[in-house]
PDB file of N, CA and C in Angstrom:
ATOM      1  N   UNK A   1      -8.539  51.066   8.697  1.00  0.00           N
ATOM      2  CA  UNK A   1      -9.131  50.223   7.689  1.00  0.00           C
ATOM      3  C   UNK A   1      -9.575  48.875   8.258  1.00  0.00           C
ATOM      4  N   UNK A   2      -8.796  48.248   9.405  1.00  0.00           N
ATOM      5  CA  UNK A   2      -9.625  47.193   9.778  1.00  0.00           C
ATOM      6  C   UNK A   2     -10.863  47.202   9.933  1.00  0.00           C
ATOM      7  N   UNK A   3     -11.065  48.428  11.061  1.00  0.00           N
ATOM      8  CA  UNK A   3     -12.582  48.318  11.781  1.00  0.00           C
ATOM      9  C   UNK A   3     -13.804  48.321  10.404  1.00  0.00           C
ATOM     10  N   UNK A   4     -13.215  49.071   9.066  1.00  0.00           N
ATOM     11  CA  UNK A   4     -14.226  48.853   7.923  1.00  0.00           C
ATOM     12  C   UNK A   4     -13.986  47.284   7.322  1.00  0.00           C
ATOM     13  N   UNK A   5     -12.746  46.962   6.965  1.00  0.00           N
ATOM     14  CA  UNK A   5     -13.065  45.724   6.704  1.00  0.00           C
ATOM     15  C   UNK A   5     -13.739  44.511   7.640  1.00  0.00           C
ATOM     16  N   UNK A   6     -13.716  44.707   8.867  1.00  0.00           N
ATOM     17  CA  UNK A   6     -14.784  43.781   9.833  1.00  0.00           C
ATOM     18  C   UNK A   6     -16.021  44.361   9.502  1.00  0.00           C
ATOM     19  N   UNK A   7     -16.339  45.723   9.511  1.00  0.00           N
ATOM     20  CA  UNK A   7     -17.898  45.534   9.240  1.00  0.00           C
ATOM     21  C   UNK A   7     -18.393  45.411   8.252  1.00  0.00           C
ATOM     22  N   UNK A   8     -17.758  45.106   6.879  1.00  0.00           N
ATOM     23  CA  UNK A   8     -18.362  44.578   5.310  1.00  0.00           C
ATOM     24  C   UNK A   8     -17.523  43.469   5.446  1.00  0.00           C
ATOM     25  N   UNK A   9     -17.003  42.493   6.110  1.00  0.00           N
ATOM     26  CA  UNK A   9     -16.754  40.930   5.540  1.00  0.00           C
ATOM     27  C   UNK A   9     -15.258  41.044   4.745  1.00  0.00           C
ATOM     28  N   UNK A  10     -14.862  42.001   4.685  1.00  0.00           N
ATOM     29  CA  UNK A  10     -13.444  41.875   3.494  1.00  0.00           C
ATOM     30  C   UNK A  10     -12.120  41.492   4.467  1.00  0.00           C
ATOM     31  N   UNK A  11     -11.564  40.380   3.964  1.00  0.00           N
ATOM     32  CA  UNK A  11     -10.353  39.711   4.679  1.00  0.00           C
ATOM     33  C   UNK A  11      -9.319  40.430   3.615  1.00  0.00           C
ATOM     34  N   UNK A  12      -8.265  40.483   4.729  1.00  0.00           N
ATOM     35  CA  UNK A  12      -6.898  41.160   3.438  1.00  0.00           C
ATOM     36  C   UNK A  12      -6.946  39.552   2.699  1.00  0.00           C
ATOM     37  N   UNK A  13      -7.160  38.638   2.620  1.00  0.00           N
ATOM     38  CA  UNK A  13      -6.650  37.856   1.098  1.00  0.00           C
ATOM     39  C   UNK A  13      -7.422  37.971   0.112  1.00  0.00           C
ATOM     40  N   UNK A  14      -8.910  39.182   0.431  1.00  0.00           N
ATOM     41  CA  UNK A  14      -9.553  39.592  -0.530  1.00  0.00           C
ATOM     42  C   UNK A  14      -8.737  40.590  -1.339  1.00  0.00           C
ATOM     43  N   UNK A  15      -7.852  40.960  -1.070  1.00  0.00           N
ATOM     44  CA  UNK A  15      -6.939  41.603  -1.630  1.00  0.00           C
ATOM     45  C   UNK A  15      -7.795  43.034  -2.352  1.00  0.00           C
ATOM     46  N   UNK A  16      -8.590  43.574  -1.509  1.00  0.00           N
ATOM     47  CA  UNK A  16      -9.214  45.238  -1.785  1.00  0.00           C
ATOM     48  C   UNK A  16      -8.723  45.961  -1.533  1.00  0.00           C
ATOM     49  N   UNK A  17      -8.230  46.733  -2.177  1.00  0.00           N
ATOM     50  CA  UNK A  17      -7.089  48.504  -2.012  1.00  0.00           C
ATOM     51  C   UNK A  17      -8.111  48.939  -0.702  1.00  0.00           C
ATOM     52  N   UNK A  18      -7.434  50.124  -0.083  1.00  0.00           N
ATOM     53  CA  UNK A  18      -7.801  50.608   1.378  1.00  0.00           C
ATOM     54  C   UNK A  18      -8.858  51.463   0.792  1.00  0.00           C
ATOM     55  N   UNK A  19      -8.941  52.465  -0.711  1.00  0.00           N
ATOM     56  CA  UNK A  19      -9.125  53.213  -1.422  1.00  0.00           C
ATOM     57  C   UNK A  19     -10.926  52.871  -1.808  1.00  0.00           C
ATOM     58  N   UNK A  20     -11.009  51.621  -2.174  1.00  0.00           N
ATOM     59  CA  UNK A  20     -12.445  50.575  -2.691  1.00  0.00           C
ATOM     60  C   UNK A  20     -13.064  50.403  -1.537  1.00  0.00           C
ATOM     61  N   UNK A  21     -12.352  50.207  -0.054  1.00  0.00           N
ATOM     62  CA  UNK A  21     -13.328  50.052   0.772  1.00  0.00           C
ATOM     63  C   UNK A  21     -13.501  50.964   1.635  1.00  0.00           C
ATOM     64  N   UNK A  22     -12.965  52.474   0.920  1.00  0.00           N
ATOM     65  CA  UNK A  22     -13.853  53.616   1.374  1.00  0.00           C
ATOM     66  C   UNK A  22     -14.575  54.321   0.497  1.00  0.00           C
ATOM     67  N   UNK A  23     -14.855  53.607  -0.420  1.00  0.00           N
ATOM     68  CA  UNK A  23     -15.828  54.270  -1.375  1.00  0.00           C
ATOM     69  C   UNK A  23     -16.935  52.991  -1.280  1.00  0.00           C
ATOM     70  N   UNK A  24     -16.727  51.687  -0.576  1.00  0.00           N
ATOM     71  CA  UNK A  24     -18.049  50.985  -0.713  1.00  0.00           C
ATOM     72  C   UNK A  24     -18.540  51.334   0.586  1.00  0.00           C
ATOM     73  N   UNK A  25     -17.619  51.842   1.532  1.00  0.00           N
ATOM     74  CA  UNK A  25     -18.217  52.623   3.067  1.00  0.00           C
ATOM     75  C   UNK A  25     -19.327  53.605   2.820  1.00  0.00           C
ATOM     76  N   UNK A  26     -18.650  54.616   1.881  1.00  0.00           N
ATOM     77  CA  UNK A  26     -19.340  55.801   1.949  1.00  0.00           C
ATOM     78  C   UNK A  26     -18.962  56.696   2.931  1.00  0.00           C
ATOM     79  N   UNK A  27     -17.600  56.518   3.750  1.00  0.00           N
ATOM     80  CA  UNK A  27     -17.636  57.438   4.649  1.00  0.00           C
ATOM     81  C   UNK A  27     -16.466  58.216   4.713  1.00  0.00           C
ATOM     82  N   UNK A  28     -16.686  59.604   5.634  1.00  0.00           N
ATOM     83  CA  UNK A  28     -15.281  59.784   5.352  1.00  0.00           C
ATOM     84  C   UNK A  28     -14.601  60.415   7.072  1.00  0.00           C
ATOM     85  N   UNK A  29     -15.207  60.318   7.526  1.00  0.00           N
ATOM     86  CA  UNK A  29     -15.120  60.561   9.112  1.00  0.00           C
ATOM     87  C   UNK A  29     -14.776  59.133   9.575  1.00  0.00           C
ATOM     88  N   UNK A  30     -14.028  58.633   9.963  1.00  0.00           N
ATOM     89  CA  UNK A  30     -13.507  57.544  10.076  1.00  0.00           C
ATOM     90  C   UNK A  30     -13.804  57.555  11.967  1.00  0.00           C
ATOM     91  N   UNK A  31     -12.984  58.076  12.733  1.00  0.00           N
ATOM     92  CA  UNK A  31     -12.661  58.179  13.858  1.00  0.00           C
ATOM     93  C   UNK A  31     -14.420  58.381  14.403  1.00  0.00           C
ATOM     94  N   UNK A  32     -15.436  59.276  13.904  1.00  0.00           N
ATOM     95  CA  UNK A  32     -16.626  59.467  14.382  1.00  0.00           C
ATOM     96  C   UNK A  32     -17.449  58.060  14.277  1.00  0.00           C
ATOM     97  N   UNK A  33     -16.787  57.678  13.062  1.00  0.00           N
ATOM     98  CA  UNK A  33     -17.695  56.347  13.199  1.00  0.00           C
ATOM     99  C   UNK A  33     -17.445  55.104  13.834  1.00  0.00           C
ATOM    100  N   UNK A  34     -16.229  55.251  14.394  1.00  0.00           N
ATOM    101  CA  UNK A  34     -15.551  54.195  15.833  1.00  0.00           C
ATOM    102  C   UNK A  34     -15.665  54.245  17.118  1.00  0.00           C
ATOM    103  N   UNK A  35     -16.291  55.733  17.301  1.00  0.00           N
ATOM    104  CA  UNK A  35     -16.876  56.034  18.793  1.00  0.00           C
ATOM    105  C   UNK A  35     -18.148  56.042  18.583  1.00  0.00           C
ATOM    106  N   UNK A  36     -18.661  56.058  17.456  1.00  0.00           N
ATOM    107  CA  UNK A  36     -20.502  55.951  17.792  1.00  0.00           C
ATOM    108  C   UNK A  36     -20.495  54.151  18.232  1.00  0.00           C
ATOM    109  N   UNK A  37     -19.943  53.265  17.246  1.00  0.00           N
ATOM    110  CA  UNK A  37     -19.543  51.903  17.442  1.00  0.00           C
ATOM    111  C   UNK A  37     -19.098  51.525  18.861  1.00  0.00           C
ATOM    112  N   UNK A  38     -18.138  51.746  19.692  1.00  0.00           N
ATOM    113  CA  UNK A  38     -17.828  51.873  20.417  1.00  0.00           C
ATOM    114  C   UNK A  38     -19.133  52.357  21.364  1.00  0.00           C
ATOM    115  N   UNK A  39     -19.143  53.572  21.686  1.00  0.00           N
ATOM    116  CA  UNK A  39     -20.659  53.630  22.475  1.00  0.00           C
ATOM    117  C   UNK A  39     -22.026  52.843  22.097  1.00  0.00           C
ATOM    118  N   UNK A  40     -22.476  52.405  20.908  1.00  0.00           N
ATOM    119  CA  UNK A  40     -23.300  51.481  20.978  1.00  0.00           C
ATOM    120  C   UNK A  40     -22.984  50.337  21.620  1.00  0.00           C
ATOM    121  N   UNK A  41     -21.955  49.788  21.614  1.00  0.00           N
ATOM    122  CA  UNK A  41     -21.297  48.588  22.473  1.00  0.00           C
ATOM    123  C   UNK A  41     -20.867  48.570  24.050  1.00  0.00           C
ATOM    124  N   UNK A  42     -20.898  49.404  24.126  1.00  0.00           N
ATOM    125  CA  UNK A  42     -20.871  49.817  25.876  1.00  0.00           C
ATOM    126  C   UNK A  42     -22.446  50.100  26.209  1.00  0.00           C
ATOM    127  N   UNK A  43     -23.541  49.720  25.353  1.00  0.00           N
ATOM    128  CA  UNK A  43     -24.755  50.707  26.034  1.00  0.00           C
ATOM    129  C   UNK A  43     -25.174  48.883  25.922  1.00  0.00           C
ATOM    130  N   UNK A  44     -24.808  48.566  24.847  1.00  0.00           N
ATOM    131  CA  UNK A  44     -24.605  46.725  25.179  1.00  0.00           C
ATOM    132  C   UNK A  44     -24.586  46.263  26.147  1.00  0.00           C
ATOM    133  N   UNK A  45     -23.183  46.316  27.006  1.00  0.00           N
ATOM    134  CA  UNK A  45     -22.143  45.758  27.844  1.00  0.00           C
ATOM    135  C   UNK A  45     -23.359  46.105  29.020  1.00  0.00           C
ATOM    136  N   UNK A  46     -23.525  47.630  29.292  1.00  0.00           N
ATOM    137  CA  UNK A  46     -24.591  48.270  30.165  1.00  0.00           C
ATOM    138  C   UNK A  46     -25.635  47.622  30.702  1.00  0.00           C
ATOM    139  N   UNK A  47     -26.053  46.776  29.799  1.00  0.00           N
ATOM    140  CA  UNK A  47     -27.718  45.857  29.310  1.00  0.00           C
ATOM    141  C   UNK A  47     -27.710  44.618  30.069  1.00  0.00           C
ATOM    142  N   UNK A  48     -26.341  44.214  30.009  1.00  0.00           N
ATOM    143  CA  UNK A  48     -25.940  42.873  30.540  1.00  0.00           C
ATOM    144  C   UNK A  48     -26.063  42.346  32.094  1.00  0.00           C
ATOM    145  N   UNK A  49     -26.431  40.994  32.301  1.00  0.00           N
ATOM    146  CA  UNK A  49     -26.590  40.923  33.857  1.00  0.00           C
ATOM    147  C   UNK A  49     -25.231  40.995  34.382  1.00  0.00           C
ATOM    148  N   UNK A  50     -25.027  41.493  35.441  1.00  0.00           N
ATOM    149  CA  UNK A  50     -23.822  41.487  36.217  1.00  0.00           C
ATOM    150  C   UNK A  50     -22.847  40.658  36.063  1.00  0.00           C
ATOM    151  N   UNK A  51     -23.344  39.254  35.803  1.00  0.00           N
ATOM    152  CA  UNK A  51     -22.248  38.205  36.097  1.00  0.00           C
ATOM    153  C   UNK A  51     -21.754  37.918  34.961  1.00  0.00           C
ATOM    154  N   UNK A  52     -21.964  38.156  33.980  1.00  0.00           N
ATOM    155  CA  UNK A  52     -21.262  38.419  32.363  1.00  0.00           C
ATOM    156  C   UNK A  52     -19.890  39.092  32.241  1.00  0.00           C
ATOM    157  N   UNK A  53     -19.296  38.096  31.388  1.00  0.00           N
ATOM    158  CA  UNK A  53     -17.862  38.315  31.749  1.00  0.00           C
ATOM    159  C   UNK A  53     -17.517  39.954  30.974  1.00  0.00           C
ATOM    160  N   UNK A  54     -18.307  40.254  30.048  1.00  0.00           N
ATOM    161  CA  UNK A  54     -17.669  41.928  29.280  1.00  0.00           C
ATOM    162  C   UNK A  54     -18.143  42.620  30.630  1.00  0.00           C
ATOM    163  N   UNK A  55     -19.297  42.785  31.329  1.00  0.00           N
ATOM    164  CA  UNK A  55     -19.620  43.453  32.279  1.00  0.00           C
ATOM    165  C   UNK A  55     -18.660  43.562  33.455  1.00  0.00           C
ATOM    166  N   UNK A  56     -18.030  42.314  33.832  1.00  0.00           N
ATOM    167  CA  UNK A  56     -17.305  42.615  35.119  1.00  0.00           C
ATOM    168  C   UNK A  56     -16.127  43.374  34.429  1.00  0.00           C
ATOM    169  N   UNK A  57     -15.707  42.749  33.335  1.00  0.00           N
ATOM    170  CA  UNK A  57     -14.612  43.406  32.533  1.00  0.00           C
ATOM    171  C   UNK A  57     -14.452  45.234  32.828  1.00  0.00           C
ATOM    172  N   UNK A  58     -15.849  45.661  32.785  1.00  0.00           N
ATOM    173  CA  UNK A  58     -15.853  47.310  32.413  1.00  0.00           C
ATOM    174  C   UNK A  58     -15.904  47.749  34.299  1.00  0.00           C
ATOM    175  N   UNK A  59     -16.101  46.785  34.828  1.00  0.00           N
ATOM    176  CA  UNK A  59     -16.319  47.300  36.250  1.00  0.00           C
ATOM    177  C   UNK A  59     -15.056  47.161  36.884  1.00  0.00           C
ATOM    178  N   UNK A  60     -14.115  46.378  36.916  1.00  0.00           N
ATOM    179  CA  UNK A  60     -12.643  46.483  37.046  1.00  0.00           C
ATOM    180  C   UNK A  60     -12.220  47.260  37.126  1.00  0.00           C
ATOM    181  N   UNK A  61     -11.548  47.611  38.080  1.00  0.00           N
ATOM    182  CA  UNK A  61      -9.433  48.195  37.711  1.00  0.00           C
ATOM    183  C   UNK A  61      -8.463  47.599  36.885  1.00  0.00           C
ATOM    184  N   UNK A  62      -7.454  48.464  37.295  1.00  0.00           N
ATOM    185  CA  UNK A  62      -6.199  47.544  36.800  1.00  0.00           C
ATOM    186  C   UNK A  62      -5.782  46.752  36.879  1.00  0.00           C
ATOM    187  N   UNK A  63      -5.656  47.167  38.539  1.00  0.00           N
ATOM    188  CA  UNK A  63      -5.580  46.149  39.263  1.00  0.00           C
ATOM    189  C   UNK A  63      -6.149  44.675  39.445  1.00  0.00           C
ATOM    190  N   UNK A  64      -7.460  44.733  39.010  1.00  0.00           N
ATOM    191  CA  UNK A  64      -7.844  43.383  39.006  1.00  0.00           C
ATOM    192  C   UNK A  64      -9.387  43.951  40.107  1.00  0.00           C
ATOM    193  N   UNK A  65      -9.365  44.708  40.771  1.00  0.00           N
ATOM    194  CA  UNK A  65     -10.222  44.557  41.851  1.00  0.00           C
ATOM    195  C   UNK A  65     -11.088  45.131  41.250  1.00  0.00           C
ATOM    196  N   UNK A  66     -12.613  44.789  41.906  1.00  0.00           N
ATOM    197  CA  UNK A  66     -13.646  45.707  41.740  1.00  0.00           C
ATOM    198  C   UNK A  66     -13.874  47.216  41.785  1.00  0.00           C
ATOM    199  N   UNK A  67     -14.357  47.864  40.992  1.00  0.00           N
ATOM    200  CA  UNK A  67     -14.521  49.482  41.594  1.00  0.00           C
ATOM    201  C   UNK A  67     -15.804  49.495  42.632  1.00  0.00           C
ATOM    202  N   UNK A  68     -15.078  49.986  44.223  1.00  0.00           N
ATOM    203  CA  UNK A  68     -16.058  50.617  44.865  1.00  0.00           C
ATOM    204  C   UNK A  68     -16.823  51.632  45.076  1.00  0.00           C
ATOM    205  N   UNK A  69     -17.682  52.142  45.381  1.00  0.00           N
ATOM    206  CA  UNK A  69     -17.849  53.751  45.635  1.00  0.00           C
ATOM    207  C   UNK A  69     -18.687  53.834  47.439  1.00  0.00           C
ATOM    208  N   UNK A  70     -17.729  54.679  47.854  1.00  0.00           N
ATOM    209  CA  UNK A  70     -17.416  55.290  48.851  1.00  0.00           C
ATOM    210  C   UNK A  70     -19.158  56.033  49.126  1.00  0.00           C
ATOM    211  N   UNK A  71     -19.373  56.022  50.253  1.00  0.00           N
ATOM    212  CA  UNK A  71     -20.543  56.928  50.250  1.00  0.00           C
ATOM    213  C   UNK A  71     -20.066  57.419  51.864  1.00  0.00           C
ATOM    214  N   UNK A  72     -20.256  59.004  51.474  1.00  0.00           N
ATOM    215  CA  UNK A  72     -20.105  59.269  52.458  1.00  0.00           C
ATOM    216  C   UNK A  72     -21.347  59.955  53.668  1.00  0.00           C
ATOM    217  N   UNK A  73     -20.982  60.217  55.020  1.00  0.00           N
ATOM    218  CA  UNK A  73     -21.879  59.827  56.013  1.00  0.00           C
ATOM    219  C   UNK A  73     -21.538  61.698  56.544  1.00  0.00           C
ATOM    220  N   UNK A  74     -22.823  62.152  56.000  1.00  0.00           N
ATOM    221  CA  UNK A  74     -22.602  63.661  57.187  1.00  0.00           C
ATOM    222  C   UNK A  74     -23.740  63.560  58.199  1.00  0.00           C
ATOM    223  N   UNK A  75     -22.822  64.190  59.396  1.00  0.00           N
ATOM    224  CA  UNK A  75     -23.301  64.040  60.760  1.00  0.00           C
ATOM    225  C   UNK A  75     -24.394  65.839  61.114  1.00  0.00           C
TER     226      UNK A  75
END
């Protein structure tokens, strides 16, 4: 229910049952509509110049380090 109340504006001290703001959604696939969201926002992130902080964000490890890629050399 958050991710619907961020995208229509409703704060819990609006005090709307979970019930009202899936009938002003219209939806009922919940989870499908957090990965289309989700992939529109990574095709975002994608768009971005390199030195943008969500971008280095997605290029990371865990670790902290950059991801490299290895290319390899046949003889």
């Amino acid at each position: 229910m958050k991710f619907f109340r961020h995208l229509l504006g409703i704060t819990k001290l609006d005090k709307e049952k979970n019930q009202c703001i899936r009938q002003k959604r219209g939806s009922q696939n919940i989870v499908k509509e957090i990965k289309q969201y989700q992939k529109k926002w990574l095709q975002h992130v994608q768009r971005m110049d390199t030195n943008r902080l969500p971008k280095v964000a997605t290029t990371c490890t865990e670790d902290g380090h950059k991801q490299t890629t290895k290319t390899s050399t046949t003889i």
